[in-house]
Protein backbone atom coordinates (compact mmCIF):
# COMPACT_ATOMS: atom_id res chain seq x y z
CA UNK A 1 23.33 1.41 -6.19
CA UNK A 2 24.63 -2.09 -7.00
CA UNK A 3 21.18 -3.63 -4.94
CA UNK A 4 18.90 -1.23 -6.90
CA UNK A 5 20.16 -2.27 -10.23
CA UNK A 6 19.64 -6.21 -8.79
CA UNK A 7 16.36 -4.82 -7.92
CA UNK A 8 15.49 -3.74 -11.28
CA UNK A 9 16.79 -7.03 -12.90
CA UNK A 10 15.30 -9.49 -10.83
CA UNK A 11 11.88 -8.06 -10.64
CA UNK A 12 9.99 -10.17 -12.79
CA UNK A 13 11.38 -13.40 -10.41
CA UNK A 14 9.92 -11.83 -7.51
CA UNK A 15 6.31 -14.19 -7.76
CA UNK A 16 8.89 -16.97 -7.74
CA UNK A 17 11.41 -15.57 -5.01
CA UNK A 18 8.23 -15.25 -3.07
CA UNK A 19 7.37 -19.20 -3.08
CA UNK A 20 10.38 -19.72 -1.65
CA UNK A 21 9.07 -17.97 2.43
CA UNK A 22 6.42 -20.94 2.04
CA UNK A 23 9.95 -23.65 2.84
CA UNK A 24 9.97 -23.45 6.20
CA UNK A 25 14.21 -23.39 6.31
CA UNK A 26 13.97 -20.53 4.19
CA UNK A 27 11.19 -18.61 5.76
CA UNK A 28 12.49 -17.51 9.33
CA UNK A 29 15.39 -16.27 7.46
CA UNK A 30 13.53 -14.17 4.57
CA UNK A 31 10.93 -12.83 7.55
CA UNK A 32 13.70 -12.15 9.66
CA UNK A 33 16.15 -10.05 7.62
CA UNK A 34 13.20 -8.44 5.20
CA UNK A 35 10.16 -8.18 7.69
CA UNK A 36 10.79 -7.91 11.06
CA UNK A 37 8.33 -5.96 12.95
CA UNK A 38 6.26 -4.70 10.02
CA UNK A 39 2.70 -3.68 9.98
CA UNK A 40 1.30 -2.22 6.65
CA UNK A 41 -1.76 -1.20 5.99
CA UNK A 42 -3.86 -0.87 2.66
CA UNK A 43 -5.51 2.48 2.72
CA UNK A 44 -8.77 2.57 0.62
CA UNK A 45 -8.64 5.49 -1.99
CA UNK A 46 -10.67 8.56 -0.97
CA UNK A 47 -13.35 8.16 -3.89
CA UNK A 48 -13.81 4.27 -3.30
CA UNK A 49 -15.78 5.18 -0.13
CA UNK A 50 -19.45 4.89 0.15
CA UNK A 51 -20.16 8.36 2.00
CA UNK A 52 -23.89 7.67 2.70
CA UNK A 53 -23.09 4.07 4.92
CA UNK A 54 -19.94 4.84 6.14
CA UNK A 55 -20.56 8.03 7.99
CA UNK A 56 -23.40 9.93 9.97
CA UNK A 57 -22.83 13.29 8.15
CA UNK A 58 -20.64 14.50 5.47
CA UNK A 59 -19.89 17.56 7.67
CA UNK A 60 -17.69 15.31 9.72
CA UNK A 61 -16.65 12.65 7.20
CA UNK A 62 -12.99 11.34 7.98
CA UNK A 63 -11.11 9.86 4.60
CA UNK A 64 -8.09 7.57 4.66
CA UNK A 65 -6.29 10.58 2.83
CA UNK A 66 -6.19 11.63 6.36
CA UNK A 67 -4.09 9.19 7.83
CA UNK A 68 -0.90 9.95 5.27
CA UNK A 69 -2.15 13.82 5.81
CA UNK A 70 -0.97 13.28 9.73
CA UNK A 71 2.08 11.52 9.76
CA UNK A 72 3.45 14.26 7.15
CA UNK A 73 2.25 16.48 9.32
CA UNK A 74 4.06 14.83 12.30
CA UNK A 75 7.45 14.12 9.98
CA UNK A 76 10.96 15.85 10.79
CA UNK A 77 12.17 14.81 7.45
CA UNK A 78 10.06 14.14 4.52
CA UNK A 79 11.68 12.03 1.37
CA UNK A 80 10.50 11.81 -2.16
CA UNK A 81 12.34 9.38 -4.08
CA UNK A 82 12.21 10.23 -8.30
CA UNK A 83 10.89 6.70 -9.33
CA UNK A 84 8.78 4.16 -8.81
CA UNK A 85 11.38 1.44 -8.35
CA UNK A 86 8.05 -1.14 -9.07
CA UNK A 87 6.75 0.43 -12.24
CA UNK A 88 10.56 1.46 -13.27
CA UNK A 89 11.40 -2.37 -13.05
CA UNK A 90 8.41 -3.75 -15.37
CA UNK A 91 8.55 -0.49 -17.58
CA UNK A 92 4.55 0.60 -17.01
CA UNK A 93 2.90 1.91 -19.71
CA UNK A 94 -0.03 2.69 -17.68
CA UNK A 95 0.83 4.62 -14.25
CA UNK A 96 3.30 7.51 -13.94
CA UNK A 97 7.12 6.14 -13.65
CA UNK A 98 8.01 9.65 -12.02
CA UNK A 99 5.24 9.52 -8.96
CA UNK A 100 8.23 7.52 -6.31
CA UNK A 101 7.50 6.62 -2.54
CA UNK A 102 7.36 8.81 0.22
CA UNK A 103 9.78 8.35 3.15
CA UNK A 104 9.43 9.70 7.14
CA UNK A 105 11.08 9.41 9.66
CA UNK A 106 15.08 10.13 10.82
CA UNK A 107 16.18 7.66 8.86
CA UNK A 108 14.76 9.02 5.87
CA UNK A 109 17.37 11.60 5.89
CA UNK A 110 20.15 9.12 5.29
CA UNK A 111 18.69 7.67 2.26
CA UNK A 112 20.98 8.02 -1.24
CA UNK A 113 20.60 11.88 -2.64
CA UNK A 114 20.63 9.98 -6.16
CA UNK A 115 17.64 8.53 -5.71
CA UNK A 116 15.86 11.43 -4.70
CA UNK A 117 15.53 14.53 -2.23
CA UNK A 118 14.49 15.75 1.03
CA UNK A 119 11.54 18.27 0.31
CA UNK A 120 9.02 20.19 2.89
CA UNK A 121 5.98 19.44 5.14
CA UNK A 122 3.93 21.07 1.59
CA UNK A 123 5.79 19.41 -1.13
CA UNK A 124 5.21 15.91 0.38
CA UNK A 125 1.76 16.83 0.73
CA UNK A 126 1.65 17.72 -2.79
CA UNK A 127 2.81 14.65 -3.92
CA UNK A 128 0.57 12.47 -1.82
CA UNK A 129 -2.46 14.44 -3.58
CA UNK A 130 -0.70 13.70 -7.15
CA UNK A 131 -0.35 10.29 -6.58
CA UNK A 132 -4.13 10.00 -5.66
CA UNK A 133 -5.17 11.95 -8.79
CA UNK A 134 -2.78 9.54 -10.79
CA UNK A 135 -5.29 6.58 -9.30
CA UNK A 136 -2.31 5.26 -7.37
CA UNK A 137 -3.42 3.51 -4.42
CA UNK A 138 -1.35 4.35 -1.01
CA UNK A 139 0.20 1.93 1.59
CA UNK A 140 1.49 2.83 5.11
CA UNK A 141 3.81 1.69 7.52
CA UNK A 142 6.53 0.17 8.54
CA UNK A 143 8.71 -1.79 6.08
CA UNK A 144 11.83 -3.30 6.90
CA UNK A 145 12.93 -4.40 3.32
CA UNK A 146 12.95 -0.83 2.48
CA UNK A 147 15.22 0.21 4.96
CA UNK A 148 17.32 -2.82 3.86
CA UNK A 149 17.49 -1.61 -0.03
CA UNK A 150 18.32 1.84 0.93
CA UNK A 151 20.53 0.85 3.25
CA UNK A 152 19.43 2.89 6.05
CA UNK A 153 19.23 2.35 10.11
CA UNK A 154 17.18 2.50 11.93
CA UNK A 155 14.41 0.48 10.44
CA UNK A 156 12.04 1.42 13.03
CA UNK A 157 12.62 5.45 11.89
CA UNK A 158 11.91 5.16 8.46
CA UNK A 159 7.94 5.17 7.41
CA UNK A 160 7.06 4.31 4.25
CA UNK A 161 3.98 5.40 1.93
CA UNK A 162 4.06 3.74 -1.18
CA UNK A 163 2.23 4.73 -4.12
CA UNK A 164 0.95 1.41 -6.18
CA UNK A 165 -0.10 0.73 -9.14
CA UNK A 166 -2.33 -2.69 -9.40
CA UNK A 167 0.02 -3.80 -12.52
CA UNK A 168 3.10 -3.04 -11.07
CA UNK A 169 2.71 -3.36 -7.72
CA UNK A 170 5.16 -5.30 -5.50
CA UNK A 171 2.66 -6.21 -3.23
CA UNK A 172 0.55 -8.34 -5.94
CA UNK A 173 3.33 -11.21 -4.21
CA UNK A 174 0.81 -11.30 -1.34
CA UNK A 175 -1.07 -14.48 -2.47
CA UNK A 176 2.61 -15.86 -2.90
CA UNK A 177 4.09 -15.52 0.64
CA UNK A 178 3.86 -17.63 3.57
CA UNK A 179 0.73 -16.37 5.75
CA UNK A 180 3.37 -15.53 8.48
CA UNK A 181 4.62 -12.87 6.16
CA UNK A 182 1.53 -11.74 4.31
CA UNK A 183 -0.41 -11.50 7.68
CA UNK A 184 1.53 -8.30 8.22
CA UNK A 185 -0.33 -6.58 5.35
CA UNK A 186 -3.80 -5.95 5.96
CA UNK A 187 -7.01 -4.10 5.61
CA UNK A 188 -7.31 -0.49 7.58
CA UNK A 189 -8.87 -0.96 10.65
CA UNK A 190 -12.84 -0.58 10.11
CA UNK A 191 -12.71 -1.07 6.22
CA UNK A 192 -15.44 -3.51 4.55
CA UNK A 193 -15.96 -4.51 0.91
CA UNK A 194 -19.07 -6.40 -0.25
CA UNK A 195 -20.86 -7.18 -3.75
CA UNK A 196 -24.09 -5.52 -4.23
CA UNK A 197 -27.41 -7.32 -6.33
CA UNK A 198 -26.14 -5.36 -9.42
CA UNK A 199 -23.25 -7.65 -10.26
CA UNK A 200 -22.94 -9.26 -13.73
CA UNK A 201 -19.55 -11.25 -12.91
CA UNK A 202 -18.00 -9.62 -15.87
CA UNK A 203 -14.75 -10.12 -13.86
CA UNK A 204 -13.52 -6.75 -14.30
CA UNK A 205 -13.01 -6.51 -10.78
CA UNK A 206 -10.97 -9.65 -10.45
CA UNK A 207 -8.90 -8.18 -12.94
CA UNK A 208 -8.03 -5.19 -11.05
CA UNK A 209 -7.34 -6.70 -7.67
CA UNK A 210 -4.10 -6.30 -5.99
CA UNK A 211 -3.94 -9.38 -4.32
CA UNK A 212 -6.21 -12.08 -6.40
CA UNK A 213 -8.62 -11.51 -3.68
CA UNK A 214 -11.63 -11.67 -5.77
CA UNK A 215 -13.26 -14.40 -7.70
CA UNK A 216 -16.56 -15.15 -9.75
CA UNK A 217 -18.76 -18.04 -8.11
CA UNK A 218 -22.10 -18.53 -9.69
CA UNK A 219 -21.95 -15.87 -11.62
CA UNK A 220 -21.15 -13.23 -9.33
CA UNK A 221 -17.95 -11.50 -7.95
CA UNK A 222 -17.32 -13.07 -4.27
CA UNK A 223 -14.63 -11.42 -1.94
CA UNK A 224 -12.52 -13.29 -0.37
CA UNK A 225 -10.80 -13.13 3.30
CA UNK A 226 -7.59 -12.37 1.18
CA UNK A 227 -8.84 -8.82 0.92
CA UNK A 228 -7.20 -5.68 1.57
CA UNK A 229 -9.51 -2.91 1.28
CA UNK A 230 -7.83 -1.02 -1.26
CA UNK A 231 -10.88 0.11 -3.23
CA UNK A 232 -9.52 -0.94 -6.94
CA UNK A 233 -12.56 -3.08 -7.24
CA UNK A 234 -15.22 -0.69 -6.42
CA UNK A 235 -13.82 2.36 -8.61
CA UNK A 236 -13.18 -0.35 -11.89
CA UNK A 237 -16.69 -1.50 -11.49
CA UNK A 238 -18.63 -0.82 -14.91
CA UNK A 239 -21.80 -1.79 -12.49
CA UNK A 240 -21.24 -0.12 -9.26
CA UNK A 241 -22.12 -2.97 -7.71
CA UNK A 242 -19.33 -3.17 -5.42
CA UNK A 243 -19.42 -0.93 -1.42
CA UNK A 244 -16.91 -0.21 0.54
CA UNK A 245 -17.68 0.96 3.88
CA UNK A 246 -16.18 2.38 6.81
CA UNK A 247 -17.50 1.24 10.42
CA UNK A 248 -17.01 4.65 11.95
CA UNK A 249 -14.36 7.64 12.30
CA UNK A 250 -12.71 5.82 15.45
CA UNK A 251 -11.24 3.88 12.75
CA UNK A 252 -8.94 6.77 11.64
CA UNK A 253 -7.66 7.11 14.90
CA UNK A 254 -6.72 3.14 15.36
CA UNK A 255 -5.02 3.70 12.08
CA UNK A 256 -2.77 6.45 13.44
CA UNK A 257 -1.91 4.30 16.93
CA UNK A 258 -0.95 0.84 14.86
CA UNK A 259 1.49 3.17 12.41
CA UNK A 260 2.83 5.10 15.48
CA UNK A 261 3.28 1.89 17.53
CA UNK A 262 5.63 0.48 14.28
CA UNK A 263 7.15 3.46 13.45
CA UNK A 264 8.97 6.46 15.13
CA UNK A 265 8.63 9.77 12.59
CA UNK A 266 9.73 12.43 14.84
């Protein structure tokens, strides 16, 4: 409990604590003991998703929803913890406190019953759907500095689905960390975002981006390679003139494989 209150207290340094993967001393030994064999991705929220471009017919859309949907399904143990440990640390006013991560996997089971409790296949469901509702955008994968705050083994047993806010978020350090490190976060496979005729560069998107991944050239929003297909920007757009697209179902499927390769749930 000692390493969550540190947690809590050092938040705010964590821009700053991030700066320090870009020494290259310091960097094999923050990648190392924090992010060793990770791969998370950004899943787009459900209602960011142009329907029309991104699939042939409704009747067989696929939604990134679906991807959390199967690993819970897959899931021996299934973890809610009671807090947001991101939004509890910079005391949101904006995005529930109470809505916690989701934890899979064997190793899940080992985590601290103060911080939370084992519940069933439909209870984690549940939550996944609340946290969606909330506006929460979800993250999947594997995450090794998660297993290292919890303190639980393996790391390669415990899956993580996180539940972000973009004003809280840890992962807004992205822009901060050494490429090695930040490479390991990415788009989901198939995802594309692009700026449409009807942008006014009011900047509202660039506002709302996880990752600073936006910017105003000219007048106009521009997306930048930094980009990780969350769908923030096209939901906050008073002009929907931002699209996010899907290139095909297939890229549900490559989802599931890249999580499974990381991360044992069963």
């Amino acid at each position: 409990m000692w390493v969550i209150r540190f947690i809590i207290k050092s938040f705010p340094r964590r821009f700053a604590i991030a700066r320090l993967s870009k020494i290259p001393g310091i960097r094999n030994i923050i990648d190392k003991a924090l992010f060793k064999g990770d791969d998370i991705l950004f899943l787009p929220q459900d209602v960011a998703i142009d329907v029309d471009k991104s699939f042939d017919a409704p009747i067989n859309m696929v939604l990134p929803s679906q991807v959390v949907e199967h690993f819970i399904d897959e899931a021996q143990c299934h973890w809610i913890m009671s807090w947001c440990i991101c939004r509890k640390s910079s005391g949101c006013k904006h995005y529930p406190v109470g809505l916690g991560c989701l934890f899979l996997g064997e190793a899940a089971s080992k985590i601290d019953p103060r911080l939370g409790r084992r519940v069933t296949k439909e209870e984690a469901l549940e939550h996944v759907k609340k946290c969606r509702d909330a506006g929460l955008v979800q993250l999947i994968g594997r995450n090794k500095l998660d297993a290292v705050w919890l303190d639980v083994r393996p790391s390669e047993k415990l899956l993580t689905i996180c539940n972000c806010c973009p004003c809280c978020c840890l992962w807004k350090i992205l822009p901060h960390l050494h490429s090695k490190i930040s490479s390991k976060v990415t788009k989901m496979p198939g995802v594309s975002v692009c700026v449409v005729g009807d942008c006014k560069g009011c900047g509202t998107c660039v506002d709302n981006c996880f990752v600073s991944a936006i910017e105003i050239v000219k007048g106009k929003a521009e997306i930048t390679s930094a980009c990780r297909g969350c769908g923030r920007c096209v939901t906050t757009c008073p002009e929907n003139a931002i699209r996010l697209t899907i290139a095909g179902s297939d890229s549900i499927a490559e989802s599931i494989v890249r999580v499974s390769s990381a991360v044992d749930v069963h």
